[in-house]
PDB file of N, CA and C in Angstrom:
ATOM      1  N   UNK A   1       0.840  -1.175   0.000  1.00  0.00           N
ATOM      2  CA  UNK A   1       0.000   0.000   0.000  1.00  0.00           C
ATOM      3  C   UNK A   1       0.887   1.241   0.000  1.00  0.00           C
ATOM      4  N   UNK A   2       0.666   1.870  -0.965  1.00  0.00           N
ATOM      5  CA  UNK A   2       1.254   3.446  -1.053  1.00  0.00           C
ATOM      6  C   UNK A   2       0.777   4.365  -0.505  1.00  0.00           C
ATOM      7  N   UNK A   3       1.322   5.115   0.904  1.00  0.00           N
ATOM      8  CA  UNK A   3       0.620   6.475   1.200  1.00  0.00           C
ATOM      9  C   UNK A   3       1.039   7.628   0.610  1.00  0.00           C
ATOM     10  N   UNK A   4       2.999   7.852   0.285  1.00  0.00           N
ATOM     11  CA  UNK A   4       3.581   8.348  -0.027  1.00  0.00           C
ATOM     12  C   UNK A   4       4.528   8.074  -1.128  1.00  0.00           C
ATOM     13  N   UNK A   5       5.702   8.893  -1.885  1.00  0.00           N
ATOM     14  CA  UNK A   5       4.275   9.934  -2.903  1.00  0.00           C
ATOM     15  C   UNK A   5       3.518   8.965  -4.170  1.00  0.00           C
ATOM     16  N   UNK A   6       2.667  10.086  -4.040  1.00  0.00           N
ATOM     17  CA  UNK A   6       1.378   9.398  -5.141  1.00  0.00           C
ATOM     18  C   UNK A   6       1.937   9.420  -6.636  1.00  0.00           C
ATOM     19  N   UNK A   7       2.806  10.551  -6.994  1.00  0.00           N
ATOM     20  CA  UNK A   7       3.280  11.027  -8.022  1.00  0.00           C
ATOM     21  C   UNK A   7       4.424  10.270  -8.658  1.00  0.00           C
ATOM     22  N   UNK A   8       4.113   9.995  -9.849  1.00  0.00           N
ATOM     23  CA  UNK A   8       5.287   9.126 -10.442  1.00  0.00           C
ATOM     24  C   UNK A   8       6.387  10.046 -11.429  1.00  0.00           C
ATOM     25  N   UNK A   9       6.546  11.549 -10.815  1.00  0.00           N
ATOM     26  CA  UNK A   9       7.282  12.011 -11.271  1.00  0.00           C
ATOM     27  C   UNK A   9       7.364  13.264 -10.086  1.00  0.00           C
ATOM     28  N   UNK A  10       8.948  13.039  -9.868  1.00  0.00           N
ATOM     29  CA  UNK A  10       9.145  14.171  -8.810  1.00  0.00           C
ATOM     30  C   UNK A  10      10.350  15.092  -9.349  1.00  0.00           C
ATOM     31  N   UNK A  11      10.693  15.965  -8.355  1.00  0.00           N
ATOM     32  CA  UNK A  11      11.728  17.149  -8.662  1.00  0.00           C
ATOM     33  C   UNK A  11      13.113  16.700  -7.926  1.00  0.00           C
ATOM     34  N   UNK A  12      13.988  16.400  -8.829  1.00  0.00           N
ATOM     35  CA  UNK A  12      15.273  16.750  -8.284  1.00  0.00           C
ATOM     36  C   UNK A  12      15.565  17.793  -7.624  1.00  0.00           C
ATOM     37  N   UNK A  13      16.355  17.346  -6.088  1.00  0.00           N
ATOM     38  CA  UNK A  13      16.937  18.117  -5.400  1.00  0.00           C
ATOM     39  C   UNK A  13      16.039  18.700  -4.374  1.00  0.00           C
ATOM     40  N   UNK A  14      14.932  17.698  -4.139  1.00  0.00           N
ATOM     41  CA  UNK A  14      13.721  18.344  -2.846  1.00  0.00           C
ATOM     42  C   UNK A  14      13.587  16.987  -2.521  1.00  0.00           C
ATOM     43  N   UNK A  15      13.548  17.349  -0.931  1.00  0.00           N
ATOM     44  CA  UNK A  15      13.309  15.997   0.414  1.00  0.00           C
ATOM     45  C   UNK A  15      11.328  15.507  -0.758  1.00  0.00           C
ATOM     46  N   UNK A  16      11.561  13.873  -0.449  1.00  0.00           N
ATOM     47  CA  UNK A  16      10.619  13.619  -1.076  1.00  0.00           C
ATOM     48  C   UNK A  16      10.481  12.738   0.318  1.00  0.00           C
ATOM     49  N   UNK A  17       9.311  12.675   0.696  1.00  0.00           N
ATOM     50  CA  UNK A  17       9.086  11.718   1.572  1.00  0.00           C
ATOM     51  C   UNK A  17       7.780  10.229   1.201  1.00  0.00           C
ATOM     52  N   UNK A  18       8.939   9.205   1.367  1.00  0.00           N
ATOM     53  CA  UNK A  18       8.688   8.139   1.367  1.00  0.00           C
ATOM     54  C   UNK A  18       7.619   7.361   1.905  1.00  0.00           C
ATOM     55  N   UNK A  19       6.216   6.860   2.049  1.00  0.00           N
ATOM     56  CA  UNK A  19       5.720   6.153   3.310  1.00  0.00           C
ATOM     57  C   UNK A  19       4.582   4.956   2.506  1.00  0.00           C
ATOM     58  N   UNK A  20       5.439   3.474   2.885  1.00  0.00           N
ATOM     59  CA  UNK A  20       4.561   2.845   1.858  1.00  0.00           C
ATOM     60  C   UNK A  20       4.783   0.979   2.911  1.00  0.00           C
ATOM     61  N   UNK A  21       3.953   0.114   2.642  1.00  0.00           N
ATOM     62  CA  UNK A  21       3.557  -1.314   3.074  1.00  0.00           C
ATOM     63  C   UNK A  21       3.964  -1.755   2.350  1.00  0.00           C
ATOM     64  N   UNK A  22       4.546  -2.933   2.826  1.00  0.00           N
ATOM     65  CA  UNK A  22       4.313  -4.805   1.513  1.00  0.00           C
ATOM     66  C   UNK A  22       3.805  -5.370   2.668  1.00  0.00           C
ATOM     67  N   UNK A  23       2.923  -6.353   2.244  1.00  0.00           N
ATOM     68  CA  UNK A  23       2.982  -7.642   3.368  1.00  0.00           C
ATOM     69  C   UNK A  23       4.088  -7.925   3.334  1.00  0.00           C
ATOM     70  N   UNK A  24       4.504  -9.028   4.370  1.00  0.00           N
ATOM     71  CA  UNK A  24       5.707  -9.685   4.450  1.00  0.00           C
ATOM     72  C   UNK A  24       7.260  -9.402   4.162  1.00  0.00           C
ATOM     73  N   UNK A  25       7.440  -7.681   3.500  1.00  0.00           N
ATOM     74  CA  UNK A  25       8.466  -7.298   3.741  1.00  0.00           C
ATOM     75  C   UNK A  25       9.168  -7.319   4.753  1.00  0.00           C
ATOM     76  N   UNK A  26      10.475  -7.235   4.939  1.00  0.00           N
ATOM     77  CA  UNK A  26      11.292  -7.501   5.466  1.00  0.00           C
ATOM     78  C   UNK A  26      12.444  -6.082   5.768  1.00  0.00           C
ATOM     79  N   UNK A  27      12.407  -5.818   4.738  1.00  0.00           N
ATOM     80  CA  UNK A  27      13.269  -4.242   4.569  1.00  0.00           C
ATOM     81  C   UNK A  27      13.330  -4.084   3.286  1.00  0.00           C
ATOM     82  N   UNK A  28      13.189  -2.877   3.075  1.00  0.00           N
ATOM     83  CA  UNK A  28      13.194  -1.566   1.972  1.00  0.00           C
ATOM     84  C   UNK A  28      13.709  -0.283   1.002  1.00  0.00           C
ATOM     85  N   UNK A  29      14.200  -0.256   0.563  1.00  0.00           N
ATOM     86  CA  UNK A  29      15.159   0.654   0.146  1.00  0.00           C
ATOM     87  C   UNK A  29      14.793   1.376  -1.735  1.00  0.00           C
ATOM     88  N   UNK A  30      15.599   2.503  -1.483  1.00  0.00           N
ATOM     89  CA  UNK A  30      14.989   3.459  -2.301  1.00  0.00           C
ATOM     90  C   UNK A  30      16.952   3.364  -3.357  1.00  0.00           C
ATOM     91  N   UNK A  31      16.850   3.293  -4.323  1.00  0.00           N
ATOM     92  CA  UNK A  31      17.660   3.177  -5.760  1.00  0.00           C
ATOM     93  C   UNK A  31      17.847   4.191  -6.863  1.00  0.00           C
ATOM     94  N   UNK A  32      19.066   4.722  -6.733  1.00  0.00           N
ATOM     95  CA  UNK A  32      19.054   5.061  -8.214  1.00  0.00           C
ATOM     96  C   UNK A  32      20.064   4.795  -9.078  1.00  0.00           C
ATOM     97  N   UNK A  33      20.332   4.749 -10.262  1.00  0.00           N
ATOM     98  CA  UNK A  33      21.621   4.425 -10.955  1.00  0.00           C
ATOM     99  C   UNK A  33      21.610   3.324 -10.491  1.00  0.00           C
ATOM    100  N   UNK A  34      21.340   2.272 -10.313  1.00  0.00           N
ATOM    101  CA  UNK A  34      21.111   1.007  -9.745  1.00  0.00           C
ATOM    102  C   UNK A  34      22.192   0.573  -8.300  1.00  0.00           C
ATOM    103  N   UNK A  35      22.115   1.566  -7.978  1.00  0.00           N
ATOM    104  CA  UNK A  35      22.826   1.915  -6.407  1.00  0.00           C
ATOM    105  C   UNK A  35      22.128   2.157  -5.230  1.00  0.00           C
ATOM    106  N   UNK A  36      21.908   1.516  -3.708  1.00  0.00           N
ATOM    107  CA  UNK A  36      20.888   2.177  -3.075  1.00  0.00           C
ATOM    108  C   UNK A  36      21.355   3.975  -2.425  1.00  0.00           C
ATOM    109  N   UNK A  37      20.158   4.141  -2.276  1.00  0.00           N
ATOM    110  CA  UNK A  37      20.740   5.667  -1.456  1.00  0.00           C
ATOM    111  C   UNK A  37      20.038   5.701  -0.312  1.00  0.00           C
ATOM    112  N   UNK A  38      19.029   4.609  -0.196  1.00  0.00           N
ATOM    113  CA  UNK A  38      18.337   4.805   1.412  1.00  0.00           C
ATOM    114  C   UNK A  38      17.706   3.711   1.554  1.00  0.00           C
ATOM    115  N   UNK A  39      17.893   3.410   3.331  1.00  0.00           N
ATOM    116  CA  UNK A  39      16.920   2.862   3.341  1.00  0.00           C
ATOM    117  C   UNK A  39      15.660   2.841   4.466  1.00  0.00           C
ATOM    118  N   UNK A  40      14.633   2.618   3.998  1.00  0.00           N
ATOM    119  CA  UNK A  40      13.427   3.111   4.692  1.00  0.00           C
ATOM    120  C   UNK A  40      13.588   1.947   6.126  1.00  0.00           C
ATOM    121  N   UNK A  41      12.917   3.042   6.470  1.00  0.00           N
ATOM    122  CA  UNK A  41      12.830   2.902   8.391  1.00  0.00           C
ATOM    123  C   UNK A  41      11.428   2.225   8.789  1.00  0.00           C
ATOM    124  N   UNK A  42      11.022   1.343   9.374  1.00  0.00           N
ATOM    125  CA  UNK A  42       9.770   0.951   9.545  1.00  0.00           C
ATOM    126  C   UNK A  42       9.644   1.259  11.357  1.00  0.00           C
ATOM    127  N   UNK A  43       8.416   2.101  10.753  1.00  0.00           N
ATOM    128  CA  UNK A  43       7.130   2.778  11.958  1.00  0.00           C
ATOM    129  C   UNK A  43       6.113   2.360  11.645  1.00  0.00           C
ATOM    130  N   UNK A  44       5.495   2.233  12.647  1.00  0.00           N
ATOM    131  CA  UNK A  44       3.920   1.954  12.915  1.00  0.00           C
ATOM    132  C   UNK A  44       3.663   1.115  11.360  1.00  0.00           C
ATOM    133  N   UNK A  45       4.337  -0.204  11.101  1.00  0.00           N
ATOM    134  CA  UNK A  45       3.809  -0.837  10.245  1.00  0.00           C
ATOM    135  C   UNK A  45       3.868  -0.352   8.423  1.00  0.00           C
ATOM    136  N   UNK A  46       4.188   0.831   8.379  1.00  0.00           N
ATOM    137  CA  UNK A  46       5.235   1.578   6.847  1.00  0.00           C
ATOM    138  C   UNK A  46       6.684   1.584   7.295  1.00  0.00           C
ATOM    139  N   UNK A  47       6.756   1.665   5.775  1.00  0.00           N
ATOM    140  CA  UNK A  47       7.929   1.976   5.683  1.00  0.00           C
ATOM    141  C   UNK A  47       8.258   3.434   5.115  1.00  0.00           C
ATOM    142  N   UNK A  48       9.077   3.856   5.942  1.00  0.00           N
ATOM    143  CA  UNK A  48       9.345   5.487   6.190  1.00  0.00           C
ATOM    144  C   UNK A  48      10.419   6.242   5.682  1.00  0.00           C
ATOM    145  N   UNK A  49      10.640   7.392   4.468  1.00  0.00           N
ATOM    146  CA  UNK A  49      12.132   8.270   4.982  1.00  0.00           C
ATOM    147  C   UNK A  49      11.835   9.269   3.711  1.00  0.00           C
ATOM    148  N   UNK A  50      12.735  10.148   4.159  1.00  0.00           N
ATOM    149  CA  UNK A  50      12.598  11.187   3.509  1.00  0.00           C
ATOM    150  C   UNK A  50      14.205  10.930   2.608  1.00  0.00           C
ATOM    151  N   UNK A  51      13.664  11.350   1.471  1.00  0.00           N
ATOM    152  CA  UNK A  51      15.176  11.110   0.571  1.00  0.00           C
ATOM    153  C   UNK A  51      15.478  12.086  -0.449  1.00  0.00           C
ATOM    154  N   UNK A  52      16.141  12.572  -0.582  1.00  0.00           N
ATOM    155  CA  UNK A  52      16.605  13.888  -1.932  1.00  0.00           C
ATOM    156  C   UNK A  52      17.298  13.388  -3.171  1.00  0.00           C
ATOM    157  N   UNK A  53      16.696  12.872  -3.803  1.00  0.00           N
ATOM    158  CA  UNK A  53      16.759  12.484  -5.593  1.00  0.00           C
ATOM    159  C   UNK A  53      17.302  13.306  -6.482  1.00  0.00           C
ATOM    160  N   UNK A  54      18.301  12.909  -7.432  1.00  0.00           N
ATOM    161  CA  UNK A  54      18.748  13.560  -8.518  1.00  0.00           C
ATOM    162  C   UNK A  54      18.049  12.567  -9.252  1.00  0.00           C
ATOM    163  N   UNK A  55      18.775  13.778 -10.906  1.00  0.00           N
ATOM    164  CA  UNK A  55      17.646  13.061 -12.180  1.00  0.00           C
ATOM    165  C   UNK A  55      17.772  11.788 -12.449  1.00  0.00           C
ATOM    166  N   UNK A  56      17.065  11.216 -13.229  1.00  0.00           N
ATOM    167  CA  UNK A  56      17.210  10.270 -13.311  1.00  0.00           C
ATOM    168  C   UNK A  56      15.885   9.458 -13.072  1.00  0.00           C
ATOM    169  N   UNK A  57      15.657   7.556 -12.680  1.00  0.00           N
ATOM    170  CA  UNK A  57      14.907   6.693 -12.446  1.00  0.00           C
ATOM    171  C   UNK A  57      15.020   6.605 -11.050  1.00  0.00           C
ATOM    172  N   UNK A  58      14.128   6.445 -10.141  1.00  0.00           N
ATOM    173  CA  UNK A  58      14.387   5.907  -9.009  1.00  0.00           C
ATOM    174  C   UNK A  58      13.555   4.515  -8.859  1.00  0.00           C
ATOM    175  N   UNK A  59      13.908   3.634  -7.911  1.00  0.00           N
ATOM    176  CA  UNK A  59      13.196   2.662  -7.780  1.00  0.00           C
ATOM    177  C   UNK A  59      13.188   2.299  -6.181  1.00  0.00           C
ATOM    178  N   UNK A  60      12.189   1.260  -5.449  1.00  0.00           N
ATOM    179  CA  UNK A  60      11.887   0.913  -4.712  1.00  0.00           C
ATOM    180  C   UNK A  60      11.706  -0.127  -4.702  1.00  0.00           C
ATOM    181  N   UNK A  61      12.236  -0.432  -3.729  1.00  0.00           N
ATOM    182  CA  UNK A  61      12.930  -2.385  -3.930  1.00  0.00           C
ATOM    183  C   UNK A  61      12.339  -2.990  -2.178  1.00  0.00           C
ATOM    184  N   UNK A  62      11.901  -4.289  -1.981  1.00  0.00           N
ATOM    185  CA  UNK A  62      11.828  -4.572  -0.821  1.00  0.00           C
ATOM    186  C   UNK A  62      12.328  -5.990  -0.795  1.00  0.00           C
ATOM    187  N   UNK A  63      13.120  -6.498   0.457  1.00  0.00           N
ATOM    188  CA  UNK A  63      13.131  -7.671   1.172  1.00  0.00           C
ATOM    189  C   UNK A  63      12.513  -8.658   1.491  1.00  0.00           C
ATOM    190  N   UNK A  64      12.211 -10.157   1.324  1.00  0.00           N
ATOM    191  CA  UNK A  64      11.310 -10.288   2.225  1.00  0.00           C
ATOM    192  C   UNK A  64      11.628 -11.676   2.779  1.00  0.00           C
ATOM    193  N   UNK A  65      12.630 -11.394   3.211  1.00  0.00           N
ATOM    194  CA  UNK A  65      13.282 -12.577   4.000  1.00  0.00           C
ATOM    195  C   UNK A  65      14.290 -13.386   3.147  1.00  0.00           C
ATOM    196  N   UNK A  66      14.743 -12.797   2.023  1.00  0.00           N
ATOM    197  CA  UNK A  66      15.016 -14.046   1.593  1.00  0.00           C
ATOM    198  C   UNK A  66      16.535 -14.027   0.922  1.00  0.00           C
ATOM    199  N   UNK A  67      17.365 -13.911   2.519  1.00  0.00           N
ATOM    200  CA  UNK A  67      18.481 -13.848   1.598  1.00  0.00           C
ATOM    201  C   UNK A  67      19.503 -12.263   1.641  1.00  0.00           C
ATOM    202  N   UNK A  68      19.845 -11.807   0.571  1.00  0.00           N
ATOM    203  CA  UNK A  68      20.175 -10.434   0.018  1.00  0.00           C
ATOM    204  C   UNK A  68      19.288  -9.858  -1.281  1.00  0.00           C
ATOM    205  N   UNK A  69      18.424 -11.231  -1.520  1.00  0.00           N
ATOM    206  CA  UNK A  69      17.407 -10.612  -2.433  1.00  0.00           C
ATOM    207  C   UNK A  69      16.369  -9.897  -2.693  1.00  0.00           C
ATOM    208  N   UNK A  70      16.532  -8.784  -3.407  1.00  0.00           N
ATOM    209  CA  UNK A  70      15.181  -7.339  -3.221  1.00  0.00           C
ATOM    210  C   UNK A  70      14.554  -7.437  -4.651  1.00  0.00           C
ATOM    211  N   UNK A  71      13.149  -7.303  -4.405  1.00  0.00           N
ATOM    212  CA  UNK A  71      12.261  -7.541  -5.300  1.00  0.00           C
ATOM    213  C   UNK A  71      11.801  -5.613  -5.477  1.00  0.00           C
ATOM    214  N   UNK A  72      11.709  -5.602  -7.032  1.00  0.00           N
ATOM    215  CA  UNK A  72      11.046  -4.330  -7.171  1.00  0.00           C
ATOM    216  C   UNK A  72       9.581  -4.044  -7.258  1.00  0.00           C
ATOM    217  N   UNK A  73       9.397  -2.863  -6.449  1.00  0.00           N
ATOM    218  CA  UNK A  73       8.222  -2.678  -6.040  1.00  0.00           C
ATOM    219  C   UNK A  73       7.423  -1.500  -6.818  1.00  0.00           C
ATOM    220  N   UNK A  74       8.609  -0.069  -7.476  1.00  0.00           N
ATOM    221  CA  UNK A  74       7.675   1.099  -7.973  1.00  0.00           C
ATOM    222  C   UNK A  74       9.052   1.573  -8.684  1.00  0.00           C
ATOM    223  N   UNK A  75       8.554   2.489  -9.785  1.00  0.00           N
ATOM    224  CA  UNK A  75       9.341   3.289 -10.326  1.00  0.00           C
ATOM    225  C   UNK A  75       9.031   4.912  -9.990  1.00  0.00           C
ATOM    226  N   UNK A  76      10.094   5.999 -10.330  1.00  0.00           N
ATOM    227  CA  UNK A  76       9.458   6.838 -10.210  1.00  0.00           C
ATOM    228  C   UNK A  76      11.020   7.463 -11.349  1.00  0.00           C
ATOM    229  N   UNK A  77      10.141   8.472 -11.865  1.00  0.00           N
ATOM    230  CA  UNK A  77      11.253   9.074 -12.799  1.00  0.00           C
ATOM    231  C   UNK A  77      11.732  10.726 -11.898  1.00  0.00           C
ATOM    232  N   UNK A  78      12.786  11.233 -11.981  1.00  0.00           N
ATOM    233  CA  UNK A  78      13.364  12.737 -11.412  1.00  0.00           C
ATOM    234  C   UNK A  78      13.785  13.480 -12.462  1.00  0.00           C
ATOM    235  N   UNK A  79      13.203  14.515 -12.116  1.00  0.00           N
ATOM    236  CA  UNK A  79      13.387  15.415 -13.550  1.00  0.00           C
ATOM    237  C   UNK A  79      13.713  16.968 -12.570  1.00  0.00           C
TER     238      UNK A  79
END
């Protein structure tokens, strides 16, 4: 479940804040250049963080027990 952001296109170089569910995730993390740059914090059952994006693709990848392996979850493009 996605609370945060709704928008599949954001602005380079502004705090974007993160706040989103999987079942059965495990841990979470935010990608770009196929590198991580964060990773989300779990509160009250989301997963949480504020992150500042250059251009480019970003992606959102989650855990879910299995390993070092992260499954992708969303794209978002930075312009």
């Amino acid at each position: 479940m996605l609370a945060e952001p709704l928008s599949g296109v954001m602005t380079a170089g502004k705090v974007v804040r993160f706040r989103l569910k999987s079942d059965g995730a495990q841990k979470m993390m935010i990608t770009q250049h196929s590198k991580p740059v964060a990773h989300l914090l779990l509160q009250s059952g989301y997963f949480t963080g504020d992150v500042t994006l250059v251009p480019g693709e970003a992606g959102v990848f989650a855990n879910y027990g299995t390993g070092n392996s992260y499954a992708g979850l969303l794209n978002y493009q930075v312009e």
